[in-house]
Protein backbone atom coordinates (compact mmCIF):
# COMPACT_ATOMS: atom_id res chain seq x y z
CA UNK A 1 -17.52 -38.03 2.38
CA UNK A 2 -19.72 -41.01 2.04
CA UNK A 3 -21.27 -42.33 -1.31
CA UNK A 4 -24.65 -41.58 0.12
CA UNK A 5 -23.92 -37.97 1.05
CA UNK A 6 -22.16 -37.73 -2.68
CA UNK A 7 -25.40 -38.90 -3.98
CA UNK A 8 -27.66 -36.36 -1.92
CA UNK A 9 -25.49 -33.89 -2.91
CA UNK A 10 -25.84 -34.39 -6.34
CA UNK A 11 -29.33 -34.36 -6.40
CA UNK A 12 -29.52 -31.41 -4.41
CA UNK A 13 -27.51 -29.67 -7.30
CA UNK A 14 -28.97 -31.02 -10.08
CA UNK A 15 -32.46 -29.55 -8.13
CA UNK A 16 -30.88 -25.98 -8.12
CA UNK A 17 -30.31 -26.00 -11.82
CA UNK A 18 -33.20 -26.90 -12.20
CA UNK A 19 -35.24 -24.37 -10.32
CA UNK A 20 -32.94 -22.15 -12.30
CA UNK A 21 -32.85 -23.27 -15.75
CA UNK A 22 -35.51 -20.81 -17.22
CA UNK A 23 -33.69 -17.97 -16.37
CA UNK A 24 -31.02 -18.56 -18.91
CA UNK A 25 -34.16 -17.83 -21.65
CA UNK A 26 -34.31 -14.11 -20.05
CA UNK A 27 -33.15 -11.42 -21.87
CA UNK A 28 -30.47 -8.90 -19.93
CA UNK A 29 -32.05 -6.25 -17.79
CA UNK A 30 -34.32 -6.02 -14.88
CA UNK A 31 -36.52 -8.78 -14.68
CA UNK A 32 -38.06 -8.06 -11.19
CA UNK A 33 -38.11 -4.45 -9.30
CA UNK A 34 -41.20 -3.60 -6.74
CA UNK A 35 -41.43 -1.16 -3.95
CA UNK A 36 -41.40 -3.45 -0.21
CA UNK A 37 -41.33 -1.20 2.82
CA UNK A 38 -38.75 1.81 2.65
CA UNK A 39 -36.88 0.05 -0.23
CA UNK A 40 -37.32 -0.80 -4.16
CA UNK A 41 -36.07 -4.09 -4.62
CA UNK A 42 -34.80 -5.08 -8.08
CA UNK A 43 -33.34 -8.37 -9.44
CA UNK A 44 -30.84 -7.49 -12.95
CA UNK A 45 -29.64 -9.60 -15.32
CA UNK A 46 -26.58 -9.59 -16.73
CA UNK A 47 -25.54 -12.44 -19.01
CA UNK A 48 -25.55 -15.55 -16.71
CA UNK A 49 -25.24 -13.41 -13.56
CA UNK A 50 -27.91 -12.20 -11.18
CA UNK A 51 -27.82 -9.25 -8.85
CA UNK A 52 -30.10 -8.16 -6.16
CA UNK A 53 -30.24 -4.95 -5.26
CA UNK A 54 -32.14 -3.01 -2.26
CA UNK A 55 -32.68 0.89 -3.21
CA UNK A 56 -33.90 3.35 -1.10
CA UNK A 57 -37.29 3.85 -2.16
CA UNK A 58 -37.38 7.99 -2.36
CA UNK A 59 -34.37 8.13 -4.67
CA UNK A 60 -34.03 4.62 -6.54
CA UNK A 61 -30.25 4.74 -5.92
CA UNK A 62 -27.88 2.11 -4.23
CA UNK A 63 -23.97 1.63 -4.45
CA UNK A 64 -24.59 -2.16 -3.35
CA UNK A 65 -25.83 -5.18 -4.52
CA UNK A 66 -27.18 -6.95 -1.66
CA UNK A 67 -26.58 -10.43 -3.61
CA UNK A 68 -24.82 -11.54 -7.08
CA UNK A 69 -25.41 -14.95 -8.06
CA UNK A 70 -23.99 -16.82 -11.04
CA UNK A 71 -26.48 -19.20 -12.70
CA UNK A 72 -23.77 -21.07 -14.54
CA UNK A 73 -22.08 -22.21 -10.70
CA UNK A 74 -24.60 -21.61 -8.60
CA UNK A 75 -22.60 -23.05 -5.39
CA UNK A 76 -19.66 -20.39 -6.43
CA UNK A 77 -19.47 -17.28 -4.79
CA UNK A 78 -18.51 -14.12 -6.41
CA UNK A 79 -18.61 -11.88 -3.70
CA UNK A 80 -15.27 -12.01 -1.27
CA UNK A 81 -16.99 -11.37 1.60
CA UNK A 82 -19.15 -14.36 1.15
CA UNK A 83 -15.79 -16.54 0.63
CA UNK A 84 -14.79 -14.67 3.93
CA UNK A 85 -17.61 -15.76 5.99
CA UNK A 86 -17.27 -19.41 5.36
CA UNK A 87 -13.82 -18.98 7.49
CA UNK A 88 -15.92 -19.63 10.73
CA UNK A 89 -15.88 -23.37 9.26
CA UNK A 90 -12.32 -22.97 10.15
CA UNK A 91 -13.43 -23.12 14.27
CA UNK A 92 -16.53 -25.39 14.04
CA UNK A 93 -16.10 -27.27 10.83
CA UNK A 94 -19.34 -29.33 11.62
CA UNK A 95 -22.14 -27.00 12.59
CA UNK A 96 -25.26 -28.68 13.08
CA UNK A 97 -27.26 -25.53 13.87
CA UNK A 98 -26.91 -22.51 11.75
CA UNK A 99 -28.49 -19.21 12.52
CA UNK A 100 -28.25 -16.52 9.52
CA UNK A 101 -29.29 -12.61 10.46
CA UNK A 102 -30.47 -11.59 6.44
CA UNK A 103 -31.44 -13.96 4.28
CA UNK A 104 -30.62 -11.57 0.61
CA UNK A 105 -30.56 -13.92 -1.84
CA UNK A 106 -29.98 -17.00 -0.31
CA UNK A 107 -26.65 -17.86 -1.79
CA UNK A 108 -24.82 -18.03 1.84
CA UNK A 109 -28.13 -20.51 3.77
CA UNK A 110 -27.74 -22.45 0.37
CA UNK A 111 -24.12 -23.17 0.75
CA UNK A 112 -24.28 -24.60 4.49
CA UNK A 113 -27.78 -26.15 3.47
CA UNK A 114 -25.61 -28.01 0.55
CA UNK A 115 -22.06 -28.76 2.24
CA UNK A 116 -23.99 -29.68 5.31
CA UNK A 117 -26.78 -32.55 4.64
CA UNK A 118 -27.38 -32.96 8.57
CA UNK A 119 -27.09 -29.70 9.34
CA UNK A 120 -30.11 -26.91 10.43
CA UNK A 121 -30.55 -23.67 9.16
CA UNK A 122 -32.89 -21.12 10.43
CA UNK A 123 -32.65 -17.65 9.17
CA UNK A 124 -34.40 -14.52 9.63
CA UNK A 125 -35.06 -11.51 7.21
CA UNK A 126 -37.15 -8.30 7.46
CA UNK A 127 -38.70 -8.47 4.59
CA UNK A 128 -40.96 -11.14 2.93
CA UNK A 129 -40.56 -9.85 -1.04
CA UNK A 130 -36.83 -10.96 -0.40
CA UNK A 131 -36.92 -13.92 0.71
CA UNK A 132 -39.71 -14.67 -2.19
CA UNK A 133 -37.38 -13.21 -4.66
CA UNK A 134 -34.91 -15.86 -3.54
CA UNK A 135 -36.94 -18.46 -3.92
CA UNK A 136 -37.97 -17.55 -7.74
CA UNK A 137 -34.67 -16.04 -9.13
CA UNK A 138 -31.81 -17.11 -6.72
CA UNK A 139 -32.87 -21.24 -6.93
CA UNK A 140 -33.83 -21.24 -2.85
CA UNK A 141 -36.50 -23.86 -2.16
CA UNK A 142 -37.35 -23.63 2.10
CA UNK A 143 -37.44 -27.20 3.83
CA UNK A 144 -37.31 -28.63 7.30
CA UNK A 145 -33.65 -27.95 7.52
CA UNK A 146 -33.69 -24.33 5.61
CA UNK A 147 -36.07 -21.96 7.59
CA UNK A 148 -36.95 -18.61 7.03
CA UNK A 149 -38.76 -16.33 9.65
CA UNK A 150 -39.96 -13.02 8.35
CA UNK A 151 -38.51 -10.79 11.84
CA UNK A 152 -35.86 -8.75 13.21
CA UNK A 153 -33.12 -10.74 13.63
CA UNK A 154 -32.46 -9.68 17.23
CA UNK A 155 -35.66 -10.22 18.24
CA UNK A 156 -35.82 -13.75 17.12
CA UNK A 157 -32.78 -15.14 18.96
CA UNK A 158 -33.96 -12.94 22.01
CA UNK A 159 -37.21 -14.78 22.13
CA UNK A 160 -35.65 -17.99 20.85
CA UNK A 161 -36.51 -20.59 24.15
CA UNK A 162 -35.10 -23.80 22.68
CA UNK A 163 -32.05 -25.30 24.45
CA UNK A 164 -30.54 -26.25 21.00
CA UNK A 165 -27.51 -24.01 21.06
CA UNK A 166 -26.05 -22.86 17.72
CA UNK A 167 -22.54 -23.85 16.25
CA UNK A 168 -22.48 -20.97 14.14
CA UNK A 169 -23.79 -17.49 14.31
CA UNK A 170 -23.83 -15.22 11.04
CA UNK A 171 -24.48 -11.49 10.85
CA UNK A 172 -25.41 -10.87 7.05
CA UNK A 173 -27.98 -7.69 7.09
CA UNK A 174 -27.68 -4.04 5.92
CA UNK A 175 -28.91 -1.45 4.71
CA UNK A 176 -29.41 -0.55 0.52
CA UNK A 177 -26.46 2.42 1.46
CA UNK A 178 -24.64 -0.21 3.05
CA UNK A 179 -24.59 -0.12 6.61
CA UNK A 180 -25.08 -2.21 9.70
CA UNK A 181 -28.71 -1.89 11.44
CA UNK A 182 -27.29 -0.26 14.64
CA UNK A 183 -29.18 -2.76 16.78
CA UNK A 184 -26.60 -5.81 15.28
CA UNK A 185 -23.14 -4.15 16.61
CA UNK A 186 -23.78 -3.40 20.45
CA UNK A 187 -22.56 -5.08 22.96
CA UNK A 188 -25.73 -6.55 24.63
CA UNK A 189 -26.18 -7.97 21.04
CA UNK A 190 -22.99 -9.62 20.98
CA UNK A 191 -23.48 -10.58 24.36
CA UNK A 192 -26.62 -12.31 23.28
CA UNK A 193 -25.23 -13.94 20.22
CA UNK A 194 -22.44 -15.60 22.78
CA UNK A 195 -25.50 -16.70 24.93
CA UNK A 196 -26.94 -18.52 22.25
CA UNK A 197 -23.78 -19.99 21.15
CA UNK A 198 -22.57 -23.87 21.89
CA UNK A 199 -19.23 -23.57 23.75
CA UNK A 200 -17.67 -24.23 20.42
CA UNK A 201 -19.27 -21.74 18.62
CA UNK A 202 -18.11 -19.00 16.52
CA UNK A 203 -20.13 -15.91 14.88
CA UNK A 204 -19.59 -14.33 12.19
CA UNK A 205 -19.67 -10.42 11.35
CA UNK A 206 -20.06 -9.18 8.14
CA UNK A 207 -18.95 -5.35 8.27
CA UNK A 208 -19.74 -3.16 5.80
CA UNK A 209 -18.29 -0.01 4.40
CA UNK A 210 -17.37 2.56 6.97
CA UNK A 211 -14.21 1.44 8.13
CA UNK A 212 -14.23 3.83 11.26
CA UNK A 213 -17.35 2.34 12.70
CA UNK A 214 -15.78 -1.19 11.96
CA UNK A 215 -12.90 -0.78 14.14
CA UNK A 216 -15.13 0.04 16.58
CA UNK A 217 -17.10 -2.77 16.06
CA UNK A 218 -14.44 -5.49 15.77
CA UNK A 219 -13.25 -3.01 19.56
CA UNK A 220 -17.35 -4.30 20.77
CA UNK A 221 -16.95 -7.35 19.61
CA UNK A 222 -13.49 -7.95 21.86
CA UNK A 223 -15.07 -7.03 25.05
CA UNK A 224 -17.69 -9.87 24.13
CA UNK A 225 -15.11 -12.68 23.17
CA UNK A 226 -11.92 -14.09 24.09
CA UNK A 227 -10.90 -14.32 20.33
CA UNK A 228 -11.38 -12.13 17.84
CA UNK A 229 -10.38 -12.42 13.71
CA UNK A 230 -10.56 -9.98 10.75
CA UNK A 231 -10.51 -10.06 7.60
CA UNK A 232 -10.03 -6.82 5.49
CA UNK A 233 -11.10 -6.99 1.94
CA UNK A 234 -10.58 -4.84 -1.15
CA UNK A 235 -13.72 -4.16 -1.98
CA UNK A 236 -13.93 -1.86 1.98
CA UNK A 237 -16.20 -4.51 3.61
CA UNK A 238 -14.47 -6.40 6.57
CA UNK A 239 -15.48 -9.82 8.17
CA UNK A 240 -14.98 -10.19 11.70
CA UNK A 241 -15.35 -13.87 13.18
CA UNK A 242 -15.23 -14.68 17.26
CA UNK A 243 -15.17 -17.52 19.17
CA UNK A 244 -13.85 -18.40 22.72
CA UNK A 245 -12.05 -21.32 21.44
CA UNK A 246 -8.29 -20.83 21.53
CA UNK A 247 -6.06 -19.01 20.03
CA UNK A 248 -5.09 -20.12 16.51
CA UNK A 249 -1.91 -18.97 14.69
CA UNK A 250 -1.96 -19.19 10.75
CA UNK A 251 -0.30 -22.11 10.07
CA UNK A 252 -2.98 -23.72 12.11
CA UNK A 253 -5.90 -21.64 10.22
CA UNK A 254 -3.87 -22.16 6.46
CA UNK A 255 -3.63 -26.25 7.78
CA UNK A 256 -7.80 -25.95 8.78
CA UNK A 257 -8.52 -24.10 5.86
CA UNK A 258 -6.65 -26.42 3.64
CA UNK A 259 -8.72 -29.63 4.64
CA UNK A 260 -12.35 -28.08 4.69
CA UNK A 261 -11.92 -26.87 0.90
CA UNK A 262 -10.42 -30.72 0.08
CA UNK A 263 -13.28 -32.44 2.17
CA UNK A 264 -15.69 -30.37 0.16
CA UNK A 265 -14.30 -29.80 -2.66
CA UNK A 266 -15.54 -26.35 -2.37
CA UNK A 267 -16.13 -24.38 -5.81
CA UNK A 268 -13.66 -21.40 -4.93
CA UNK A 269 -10.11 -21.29 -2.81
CA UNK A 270 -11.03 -20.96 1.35
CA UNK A 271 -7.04 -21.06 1.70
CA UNK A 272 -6.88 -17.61 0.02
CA UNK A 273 -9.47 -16.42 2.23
CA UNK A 274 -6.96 -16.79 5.09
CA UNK A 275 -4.26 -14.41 3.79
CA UNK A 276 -6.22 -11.47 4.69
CA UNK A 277 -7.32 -13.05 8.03
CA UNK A 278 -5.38 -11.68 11.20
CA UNK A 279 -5.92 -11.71 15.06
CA UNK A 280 -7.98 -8.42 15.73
CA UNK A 281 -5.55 -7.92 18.76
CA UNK A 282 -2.99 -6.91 15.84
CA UNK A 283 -5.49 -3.66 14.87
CA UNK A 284 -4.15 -2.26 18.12
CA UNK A 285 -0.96 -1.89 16.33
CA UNK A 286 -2.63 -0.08 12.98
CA UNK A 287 -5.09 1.77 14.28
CA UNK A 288 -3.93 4.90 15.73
CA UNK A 289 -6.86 6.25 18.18
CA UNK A 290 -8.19 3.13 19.16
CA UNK A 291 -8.49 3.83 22.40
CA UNK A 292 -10.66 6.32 21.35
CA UNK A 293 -12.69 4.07 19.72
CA UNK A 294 -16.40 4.63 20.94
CA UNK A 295 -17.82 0.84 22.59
CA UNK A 296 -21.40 0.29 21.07
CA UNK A 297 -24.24 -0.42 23.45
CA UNK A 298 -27.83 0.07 23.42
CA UNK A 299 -28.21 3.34 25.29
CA UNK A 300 -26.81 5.42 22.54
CA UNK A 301 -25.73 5.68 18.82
CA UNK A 302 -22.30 7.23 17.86
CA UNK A 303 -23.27 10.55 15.60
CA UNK A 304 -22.78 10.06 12.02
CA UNK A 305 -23.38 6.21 12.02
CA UNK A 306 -25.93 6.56 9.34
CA UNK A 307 -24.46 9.49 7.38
């Protein structure tokens, strides 16, 4: 890294705290909760941590936080899955177009918009009060190379005409109960994703909790790409990253791994992250009807997906 990146860096930190800074003056609690669409959105408080949550709006109740954020490292993640998703660094470890399906907090743009000075990030979320909570409690400030658009995700890389071709793809957006938008894990999606994708690209899945419907996904996903990778975590959400780039063994992913948290000096352990990364082809092995395994396309939604 280059004394002049080091610098810009720097000053792209010292920004963030300071966009942040009055926060520390709030008491614990919920500073921010207002009904947007079908959801209540709410931003809590708890010593120098932030969470974001998205509630379903009849009952008030969610079993996720859509984003935590920790105002005392804000470059640090806390959630795994977050830590997981930076793995796709591992197969294209100098994206200079980024495309991010749900923007949440911000925490994950923020990251490839720091680590990344020449690098573009567009992003698309659903709903406006988000991404304006991210900007006041979360330390986000939008510029020419962190873009927001307030639309379906799909939509916006259907109708996306530029040639620029993206390096990395990321799938971040759910539902308050946890789920997948149906729309994001069918194969003409995928197939879409690898049509906007450089040849060196790789995308990245985040899976939430119902581990049925991931293996099925992650099963989608395969008849998409040549290479497929998961990564299991304890909390029951699964990252799934694919690529047709060769096949990598782990020594070669530790090794990969390994330099991109040096080079960066990155604020949490991306080696770690690999333990729990395996070739997909090995869920053949531990999944017993996966043959059975539904493929998801457009024409029709497996019953219970939403349950």
């Amino acid at each position: 890294m280059t004394n002049y990146q080091d610098d810009r860096q720097q000053k792209n930190l010292t920004a963030i705290y300071d966009r942040i800074n009055w926060l520390h003056q709030q008491p614990d609690g919920i500073l921010f909760q207002e009904i947007s669409g079908d959801n209540c959105i709410a931003v809590k408080k708890i010593k120098s941590v932030l969470l974001l949550f998205l509630a379903d709006r009849s009952t008030l109740t969610t079993n996720v936080a859509q984003s935590i954020f920790d105002l005392n490292n804000p470059l640090n993640f806390i959630f795994p899955y977050a830590k997981a998703i930076v793995l796709a660094l591992i197969w294209q470890s100098q994206p200079k177009n980024i495309y991010i399906i749900g923007f949440g907090g911000g925490s994950i743009p923020q990251f490839f918009h720091h680590y990344f000075p020449d690098a573009t990030i567009e992003c698309t979320d659903i709903d406006r009060t988000i991404v304006a909570v991210a900007q006041k409690y979360f330390g986000i400030q939008l510029d020419d190379r962190l873009k927001v658009a307030i639309q379906d995700g799909r939509d916006y890389l259907a109708e996306k005409i530029s040639a620029t071709k993206y390096d990395i793809i990321i799938v971040d957006a759910g539902f308050g109960s946890g789920y997948m938008p149906y729309r994001l894990v069918t194969q003409e999606f995928y197939q879409l994703c690898k049509s906007r994708l450089s040849n060196s690209g790789v995308i990245a899945v985040h899976l939430f909790h119902k581990q049925d419907f991931n293996a099925a996904a992650v099963k989608t996903l395969q008849s998409v790409f040549a290479r497929v990778y998961t990564c299991n975590l304890a909390e029951g959400n699964s990252i799934a990253i694919a690529t047709n780039l060769p096949l990598l063994d782990k020594n070669e992913i530790f090794f990969k791994a390994e330099i991109i948290q040096d080079f960066h000096n990155l604020e949490f352990s991306l080696t770690e992250q690999t333990q729990q990364l395996k070739n997909a082809a090995q869920l053949l092995e531990s999944v017993a009807n996966w043959e059975a395994l539904p493929m998801f396309t457009d024409a029709a939604m497996p019953p219970g997906y939403l349950d």
